[in-house]
Every structure is written in structure tokens, then in C-alpha cells.
C-alpha atoms as a PDB file:
ATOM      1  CA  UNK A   1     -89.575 -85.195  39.496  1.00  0.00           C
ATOM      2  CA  UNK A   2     -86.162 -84.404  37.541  1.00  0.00           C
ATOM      3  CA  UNK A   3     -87.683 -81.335  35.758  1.00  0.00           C
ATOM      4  CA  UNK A   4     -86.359 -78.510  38.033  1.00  0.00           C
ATOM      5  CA  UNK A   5     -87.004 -75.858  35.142  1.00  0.00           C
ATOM      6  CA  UNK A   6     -90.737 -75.405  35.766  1.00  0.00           C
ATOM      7  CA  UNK A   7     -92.030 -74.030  38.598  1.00  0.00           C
ATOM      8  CA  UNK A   8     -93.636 -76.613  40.759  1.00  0.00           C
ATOM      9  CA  UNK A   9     -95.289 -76.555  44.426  1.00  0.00           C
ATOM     10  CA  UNK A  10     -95.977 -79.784  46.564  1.00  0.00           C
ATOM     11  CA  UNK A  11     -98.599 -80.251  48.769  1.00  0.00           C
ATOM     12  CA  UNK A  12     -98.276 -82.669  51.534  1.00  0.00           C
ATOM     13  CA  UNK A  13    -100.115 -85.811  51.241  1.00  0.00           C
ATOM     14  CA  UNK A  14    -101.401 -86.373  54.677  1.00  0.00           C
ATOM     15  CA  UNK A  15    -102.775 -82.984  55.442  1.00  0.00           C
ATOM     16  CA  UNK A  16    -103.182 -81.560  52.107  1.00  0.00           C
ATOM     17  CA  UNK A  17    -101.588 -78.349  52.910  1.00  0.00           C
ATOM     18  CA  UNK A  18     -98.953 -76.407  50.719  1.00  0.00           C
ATOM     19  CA  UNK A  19     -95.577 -76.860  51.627  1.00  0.00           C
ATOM     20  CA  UNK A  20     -93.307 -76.205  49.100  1.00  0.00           C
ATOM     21  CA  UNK A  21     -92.885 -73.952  45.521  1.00  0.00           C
ATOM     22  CA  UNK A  22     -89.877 -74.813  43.586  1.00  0.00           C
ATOM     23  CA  UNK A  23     -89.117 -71.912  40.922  1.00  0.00           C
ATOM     24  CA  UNK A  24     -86.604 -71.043  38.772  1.00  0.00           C
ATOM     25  CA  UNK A  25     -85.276 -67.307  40.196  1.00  0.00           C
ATOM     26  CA  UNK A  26     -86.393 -64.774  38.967  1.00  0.00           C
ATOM     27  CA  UNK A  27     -83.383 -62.115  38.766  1.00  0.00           C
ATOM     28  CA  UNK A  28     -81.031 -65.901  37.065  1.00  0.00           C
ATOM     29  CA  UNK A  29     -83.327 -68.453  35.635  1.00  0.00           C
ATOM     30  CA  UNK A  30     -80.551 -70.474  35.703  1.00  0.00           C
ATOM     31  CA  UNK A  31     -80.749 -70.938  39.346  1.00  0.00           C
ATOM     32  CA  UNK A  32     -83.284 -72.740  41.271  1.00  0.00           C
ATOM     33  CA  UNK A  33     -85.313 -71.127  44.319  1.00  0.00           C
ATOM     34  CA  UNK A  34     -86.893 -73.342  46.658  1.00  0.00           C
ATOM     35  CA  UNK A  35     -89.504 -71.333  49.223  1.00  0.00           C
ATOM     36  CA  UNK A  36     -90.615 -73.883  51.985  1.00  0.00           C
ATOM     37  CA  UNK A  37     -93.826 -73.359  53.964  1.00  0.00           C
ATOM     38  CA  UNK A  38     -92.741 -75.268  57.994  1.00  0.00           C
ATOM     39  CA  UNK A  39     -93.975 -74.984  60.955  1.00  0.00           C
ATOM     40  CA  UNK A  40     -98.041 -75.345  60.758  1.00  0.00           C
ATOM     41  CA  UNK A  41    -100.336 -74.959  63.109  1.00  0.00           C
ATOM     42  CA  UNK A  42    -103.932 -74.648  63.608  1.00  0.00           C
ATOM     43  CA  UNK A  43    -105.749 -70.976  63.713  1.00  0.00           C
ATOM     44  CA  UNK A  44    -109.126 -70.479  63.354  1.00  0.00           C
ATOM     45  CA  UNK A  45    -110.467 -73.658  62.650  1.00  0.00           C
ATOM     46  CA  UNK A  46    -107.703 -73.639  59.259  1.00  0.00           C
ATOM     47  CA  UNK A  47    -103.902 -74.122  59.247  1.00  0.00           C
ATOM     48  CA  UNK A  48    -100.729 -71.445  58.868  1.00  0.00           C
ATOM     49  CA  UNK A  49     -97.439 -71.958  58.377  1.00  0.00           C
ATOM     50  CA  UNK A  50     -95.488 -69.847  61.095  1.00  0.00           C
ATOM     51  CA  UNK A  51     -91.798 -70.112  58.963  1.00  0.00           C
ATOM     52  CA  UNK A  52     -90.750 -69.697  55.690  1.00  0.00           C
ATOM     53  CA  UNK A  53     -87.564 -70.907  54.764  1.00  0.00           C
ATOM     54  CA  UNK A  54     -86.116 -69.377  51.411  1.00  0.00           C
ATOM     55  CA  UNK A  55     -83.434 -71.624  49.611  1.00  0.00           C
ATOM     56  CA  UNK A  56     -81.681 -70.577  46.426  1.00  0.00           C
ATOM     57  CA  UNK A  57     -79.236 -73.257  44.620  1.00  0.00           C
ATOM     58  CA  UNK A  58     -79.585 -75.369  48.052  1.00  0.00           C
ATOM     59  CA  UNK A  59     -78.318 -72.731  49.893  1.00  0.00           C
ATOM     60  CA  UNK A  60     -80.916 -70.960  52.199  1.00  0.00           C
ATOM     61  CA  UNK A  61     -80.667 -67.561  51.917  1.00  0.00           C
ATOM     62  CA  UNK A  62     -83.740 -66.070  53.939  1.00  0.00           C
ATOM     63  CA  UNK A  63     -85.568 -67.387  56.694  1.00  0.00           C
ATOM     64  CA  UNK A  64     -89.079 -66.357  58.558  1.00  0.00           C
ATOM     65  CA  UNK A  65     -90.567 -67.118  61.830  1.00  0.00           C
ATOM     66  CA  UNK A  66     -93.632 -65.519  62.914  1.00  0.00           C
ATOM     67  CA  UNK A  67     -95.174 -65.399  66.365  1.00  0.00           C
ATOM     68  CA  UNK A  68     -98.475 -64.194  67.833  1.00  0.00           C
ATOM     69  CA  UNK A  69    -100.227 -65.133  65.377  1.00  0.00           C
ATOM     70  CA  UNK A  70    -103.748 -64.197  65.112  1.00  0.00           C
ATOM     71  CA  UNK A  71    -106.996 -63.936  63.044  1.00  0.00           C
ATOM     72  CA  UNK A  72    -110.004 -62.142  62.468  1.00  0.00           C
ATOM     73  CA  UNK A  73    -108.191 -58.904  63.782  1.00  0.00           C
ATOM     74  CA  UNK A  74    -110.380 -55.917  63.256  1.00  0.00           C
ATOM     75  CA  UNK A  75    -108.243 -53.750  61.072  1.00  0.00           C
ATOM     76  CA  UNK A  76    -108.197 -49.645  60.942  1.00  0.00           C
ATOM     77  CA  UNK A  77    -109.773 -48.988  57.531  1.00  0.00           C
ATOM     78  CA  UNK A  78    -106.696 -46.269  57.012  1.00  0.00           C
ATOM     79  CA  UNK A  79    -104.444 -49.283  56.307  1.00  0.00           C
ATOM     80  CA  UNK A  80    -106.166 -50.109  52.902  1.00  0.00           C
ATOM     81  CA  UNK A  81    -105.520 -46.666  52.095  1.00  0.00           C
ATOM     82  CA  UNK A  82    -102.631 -45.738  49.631  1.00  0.00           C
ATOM     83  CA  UNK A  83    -102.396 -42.117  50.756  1.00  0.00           C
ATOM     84  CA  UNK A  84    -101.998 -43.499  54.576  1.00  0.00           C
ATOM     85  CA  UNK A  85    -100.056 -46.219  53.862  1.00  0.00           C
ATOM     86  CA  UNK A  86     -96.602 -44.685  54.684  1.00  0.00           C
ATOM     87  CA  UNK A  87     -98.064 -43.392  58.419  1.00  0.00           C
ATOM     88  CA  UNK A  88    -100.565 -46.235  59.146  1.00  0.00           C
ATOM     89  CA  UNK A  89     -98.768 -48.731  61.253  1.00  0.00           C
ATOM     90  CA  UNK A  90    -100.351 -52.379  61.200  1.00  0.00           C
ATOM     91  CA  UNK A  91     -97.732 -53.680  63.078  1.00  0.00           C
ATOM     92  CA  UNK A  92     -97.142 -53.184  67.019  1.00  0.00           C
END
């Protein structure tokens, strides 16, 4: 609870799914990062958190929405290769 110098992650109670990870930062261990999972929904018969909310020393510095959503996307087998990877374009 008051030990903010370990990293941590919280899980919510009623749904059991991950929600939180509370870090120290990585390039200042004296500050605090706080990455916060919002925004679930149901996909696939599982759950996925469509934002990300990055705070650092209460202040949030990075935020993430995503939209269309989608899984078990057949994928071209050229994006799991390193020589491709700068020309193979997974995202439309």
C-alpha cells in the first residue's frame, strides 16, 4: 500500500483482470510511473483493454485508444520476418 518503490500491478477484484502496473521509471528511479489498463471489453470469448493511460509522477504523459479491434486475424507470415520487417505493413 505505501511502498511505491517496488513495482506493483493490481488486478481488479470483480473481474479479475489487470488494470494497473505501478513502477518506478526506468530512465529516474526516483520517479514513479503508473501505466493503467481502461476501457475493457469483451473479444473473443476473453477481455482487452482498448486504452492505456501512461502517468509519470501523477502527471499523465501518454495516452492510447485503440479501435477496430479484432482477433484471430490471419497474419502474412512475412511479418515475423526480420529481413521484411521494415516493408511488411501489419497495419492498414
Amino acid at each position: 500500500k505505501d511502498d511505491l518503490k517496488s513495482k506493483q500491478f493490481c488486478v481488479a477484484k470483480d473481474t479479475l483482470l489487470f488494470v494497473r502496473e505501478i513502477e518506478p521509471a526506468r530512465d529516474d528511479a526516483s520517479k514513479l510511473d503508473d501505466i493503467r489498463f481502461i476501457h475493457y471489453q469483451p473479444l473473443a470469448g476473453a477481455w482487452i483493454a482498448a486504452g492505456v493511460e501512461v502517468y509519470s509522477n501523477g502527471k499523465k504523459v501518454f495516452s492510447e485508444d485503440y479501435s477496430d479491434i479484432q482477433a484471430n486475424v490471419k497474419l502474412d507470415p512475412a511479418v515475423f520476418d526480420p529481413e521484411k520487417f521494415s516493408t511488411t505493413h501489419w497495419e492498414k
